[in-house]
C-alpha atoms as a PDB file:
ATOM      1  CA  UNK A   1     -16.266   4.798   9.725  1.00  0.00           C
ATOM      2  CA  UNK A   2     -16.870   8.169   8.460  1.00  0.00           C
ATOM      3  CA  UNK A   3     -13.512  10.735   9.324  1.00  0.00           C
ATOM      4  CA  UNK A   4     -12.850  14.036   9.544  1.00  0.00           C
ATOM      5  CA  UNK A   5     -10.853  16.082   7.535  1.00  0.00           C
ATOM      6  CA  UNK A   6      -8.283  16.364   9.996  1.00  0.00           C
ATOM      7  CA  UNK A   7      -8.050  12.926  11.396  1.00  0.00           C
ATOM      8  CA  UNK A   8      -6.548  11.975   8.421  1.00  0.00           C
ATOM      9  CA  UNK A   9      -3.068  13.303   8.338  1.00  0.00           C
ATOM     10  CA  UNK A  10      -0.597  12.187  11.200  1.00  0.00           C
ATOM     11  CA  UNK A  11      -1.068  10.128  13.778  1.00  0.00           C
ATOM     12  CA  UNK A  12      -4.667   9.840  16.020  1.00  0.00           C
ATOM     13  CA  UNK A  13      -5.091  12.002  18.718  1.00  0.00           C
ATOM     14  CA  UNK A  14      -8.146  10.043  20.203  1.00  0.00           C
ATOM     15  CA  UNK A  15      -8.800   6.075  21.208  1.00  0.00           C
ATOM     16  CA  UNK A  16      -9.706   3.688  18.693  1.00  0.00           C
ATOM     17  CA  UNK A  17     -11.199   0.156  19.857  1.00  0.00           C
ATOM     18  CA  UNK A  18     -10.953  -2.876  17.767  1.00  0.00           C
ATOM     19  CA  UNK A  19     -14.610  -4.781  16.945  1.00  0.00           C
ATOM     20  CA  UNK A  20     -14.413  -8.376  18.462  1.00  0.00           C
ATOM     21  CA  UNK A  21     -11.194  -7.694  19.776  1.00  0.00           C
ATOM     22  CA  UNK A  22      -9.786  -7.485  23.503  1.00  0.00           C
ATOM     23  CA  UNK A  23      -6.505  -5.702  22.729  1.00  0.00           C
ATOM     24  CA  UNK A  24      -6.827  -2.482  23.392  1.00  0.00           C
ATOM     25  CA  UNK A  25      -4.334   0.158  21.469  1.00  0.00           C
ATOM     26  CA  UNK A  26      -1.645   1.977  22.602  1.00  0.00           C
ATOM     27  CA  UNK A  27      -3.240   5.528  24.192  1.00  0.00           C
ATOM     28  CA  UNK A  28      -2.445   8.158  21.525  1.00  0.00           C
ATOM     29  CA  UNK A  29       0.503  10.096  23.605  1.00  0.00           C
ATOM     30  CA  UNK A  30       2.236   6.685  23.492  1.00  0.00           C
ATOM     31  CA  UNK A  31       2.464   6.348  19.492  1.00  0.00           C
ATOM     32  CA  UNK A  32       4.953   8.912  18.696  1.00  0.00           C
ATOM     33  CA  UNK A  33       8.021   7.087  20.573  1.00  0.00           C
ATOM     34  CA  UNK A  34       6.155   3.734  19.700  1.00  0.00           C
ATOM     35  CA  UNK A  35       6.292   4.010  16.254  1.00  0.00           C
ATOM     36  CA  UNK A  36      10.169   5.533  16.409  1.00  0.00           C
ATOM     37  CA  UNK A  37      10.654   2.002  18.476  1.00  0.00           C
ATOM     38  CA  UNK A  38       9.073   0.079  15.789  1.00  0.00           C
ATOM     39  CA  UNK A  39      10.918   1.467  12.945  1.00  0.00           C
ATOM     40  CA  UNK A  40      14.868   1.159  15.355  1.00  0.00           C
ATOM     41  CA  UNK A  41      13.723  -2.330  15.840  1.00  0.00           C
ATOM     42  CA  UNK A  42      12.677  -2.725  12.383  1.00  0.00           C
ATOM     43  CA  UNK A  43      15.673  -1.589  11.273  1.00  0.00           C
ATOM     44  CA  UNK A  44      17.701  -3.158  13.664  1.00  0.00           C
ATOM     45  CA  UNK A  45      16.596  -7.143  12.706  1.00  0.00           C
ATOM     46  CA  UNK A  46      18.801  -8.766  10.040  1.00  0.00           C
ATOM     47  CA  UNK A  47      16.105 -11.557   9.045  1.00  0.00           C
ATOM     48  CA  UNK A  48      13.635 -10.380   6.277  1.00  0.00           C
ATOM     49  CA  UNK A  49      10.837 -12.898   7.706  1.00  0.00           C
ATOM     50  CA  UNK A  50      11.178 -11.739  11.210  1.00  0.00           C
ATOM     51  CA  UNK A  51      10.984  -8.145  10.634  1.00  0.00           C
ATOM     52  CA  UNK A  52       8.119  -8.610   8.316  1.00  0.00           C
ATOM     53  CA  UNK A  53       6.057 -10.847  10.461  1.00  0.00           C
ATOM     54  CA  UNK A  54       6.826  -8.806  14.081  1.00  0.00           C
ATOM     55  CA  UNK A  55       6.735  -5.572  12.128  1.00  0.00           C
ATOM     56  CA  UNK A  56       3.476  -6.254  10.694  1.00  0.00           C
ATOM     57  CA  UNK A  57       2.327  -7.438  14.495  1.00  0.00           C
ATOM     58  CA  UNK A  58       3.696  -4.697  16.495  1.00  0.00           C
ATOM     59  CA  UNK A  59       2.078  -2.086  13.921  1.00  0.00           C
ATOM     60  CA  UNK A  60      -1.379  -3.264  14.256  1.00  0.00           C
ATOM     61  CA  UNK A  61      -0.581  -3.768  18.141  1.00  0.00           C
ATOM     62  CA  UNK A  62       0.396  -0.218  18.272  1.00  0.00           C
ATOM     63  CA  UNK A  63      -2.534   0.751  16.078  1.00  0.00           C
ATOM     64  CA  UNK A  64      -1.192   4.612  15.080  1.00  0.00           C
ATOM     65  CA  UNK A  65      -4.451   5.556  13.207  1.00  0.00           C
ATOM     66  CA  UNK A  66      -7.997   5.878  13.259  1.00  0.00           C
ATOM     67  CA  UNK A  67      -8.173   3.325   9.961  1.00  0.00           C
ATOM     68  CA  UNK A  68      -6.712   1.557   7.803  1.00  0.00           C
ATOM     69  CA  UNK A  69      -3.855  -0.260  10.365  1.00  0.00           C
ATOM     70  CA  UNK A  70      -4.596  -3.419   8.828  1.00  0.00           C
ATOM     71  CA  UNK A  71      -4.176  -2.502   5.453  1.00  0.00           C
ATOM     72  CA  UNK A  72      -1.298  -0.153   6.355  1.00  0.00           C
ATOM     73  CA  UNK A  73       0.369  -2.898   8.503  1.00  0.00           C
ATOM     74  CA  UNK A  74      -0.229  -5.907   5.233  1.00  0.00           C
ATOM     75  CA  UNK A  75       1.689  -3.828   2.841  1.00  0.00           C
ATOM     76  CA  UNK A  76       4.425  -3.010   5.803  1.00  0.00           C
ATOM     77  CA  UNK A  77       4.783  -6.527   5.791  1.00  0.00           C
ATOM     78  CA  UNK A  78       4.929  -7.307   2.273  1.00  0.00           C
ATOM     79  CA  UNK A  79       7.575  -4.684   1.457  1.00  0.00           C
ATOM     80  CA  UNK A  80       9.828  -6.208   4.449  1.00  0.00           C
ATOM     81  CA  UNK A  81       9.107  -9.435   2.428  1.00  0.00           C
ATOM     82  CA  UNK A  82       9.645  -8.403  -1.097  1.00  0.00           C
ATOM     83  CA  UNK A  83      13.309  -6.456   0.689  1.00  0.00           C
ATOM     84  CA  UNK A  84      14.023 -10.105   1.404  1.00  0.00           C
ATOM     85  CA  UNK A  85      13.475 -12.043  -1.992  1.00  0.00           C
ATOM     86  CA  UNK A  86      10.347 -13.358   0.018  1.00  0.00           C
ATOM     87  CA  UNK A  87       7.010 -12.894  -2.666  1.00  0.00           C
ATOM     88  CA  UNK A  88       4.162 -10.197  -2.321  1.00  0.00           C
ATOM     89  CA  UNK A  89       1.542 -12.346   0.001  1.00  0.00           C
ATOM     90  CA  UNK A  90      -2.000 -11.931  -0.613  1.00  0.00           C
ATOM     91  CA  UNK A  91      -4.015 -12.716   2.996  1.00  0.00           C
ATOM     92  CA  UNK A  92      -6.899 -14.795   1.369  1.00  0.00           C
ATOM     93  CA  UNK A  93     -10.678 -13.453   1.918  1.00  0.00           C
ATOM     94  CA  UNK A  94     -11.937 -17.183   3.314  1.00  0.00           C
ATOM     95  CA  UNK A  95      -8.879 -17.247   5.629  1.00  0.00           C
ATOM     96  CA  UNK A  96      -9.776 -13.639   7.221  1.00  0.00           C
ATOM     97  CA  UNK A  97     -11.047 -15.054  10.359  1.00  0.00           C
ATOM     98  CA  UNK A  98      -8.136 -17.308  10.781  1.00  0.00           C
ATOM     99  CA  UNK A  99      -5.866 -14.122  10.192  1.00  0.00           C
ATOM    100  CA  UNK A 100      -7.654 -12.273  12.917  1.00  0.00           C
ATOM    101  CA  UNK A 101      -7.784 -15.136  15.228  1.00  0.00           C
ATOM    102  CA  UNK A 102      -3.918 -15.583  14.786  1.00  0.00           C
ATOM    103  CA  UNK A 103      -3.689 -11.729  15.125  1.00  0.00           C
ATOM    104  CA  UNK A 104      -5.696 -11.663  18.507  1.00  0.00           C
ATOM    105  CA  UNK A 105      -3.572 -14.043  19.918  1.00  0.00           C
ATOM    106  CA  UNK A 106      -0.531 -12.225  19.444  1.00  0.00           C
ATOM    107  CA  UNK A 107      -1.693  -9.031  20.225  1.00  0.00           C
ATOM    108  CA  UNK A 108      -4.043 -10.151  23.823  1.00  0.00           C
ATOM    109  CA  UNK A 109      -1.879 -13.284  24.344  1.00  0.00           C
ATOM    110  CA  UNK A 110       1.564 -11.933  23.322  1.00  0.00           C
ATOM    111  CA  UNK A 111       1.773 -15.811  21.277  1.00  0.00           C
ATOM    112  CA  UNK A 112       3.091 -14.822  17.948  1.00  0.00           C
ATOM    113  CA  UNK A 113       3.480 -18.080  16.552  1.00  0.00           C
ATOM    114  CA  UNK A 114      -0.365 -18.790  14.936  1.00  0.00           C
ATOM    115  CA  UNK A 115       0.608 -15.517  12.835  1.00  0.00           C
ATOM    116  CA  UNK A 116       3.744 -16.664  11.720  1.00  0.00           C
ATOM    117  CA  UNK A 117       2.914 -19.937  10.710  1.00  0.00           C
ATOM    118  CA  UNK A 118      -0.338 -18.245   8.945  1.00  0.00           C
ATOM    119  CA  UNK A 119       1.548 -15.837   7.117  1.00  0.00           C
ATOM    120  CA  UNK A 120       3.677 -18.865   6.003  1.00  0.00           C
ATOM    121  CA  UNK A 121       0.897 -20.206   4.819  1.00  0.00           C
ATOM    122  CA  UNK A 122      -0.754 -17.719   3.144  1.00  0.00           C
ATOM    123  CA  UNK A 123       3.156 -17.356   1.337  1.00  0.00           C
ATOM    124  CA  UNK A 124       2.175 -20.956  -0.630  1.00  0.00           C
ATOM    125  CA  UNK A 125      -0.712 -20.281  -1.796  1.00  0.00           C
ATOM    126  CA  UNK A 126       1.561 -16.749  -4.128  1.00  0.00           C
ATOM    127  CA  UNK A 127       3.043 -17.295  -7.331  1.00  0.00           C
ATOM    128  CA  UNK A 128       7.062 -17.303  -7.279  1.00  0.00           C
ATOM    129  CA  UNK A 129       7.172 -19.301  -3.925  1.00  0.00           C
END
């Protein structure tokens, strides 16, 4: 994806579509309060594990830029880990389709629970856990 100079500061100001996906993202007036939602709730949620796992969803859900969510919303996730004692988790290249799978089903099915048991384990296969 080739973008401009100025679609790379803030949030997008245009649709994005996901490839082989059938959530579509928030419409770009929405992700100004969406994100200030995400971060109360973030903030709000005691458990390390939860925040990191629904954070990580509800950021690629909301889908704020034109790239890079994914990688954006992984290291989200792994900081809300690492704030818990919980170790930096690497999602595995040979797993990638199960990731997305578990990540489409959240996000069009609203089921969260393939991602969080394939973020837990993805957390086996890192060093420290």
């Amino acid at each position: 994806m080739h973008l401009l100079p100025h679609q790379l500061a803030g949030y997008r100001n245009g649709s994005v579509f996901i490839l082989n996906s059938m959530h579509t993202p928030l419409p770009s007036e929405a992700l100004t309060d969406s994100m200030e939602t995400l971060f109360n709730l973030i903030e709000q949620e005691p458990e390390p594990a939860v925040r990191a796992v629904l954070g990580h969803q509800l950021f690629v859900f909301i889908h704020p830029y034109f790239d890079g969510n994914g990688r954006i919303g992984r290291f989200l996730m792994n900081a809300m880990l690492a704030s818990g004692g919980y170790p930096w988790t690497v999602i595995r290249v040979q797993r990638r389709s199960d990731y997305m799978d578990a990540l489409e089903k959240a996000s069009s099915d609203g089921d969260i629970k393939p991602l969080t048991l394939f973020i837990a384990e993805e957390m086996r296969f890192c060093p420290g856990f």
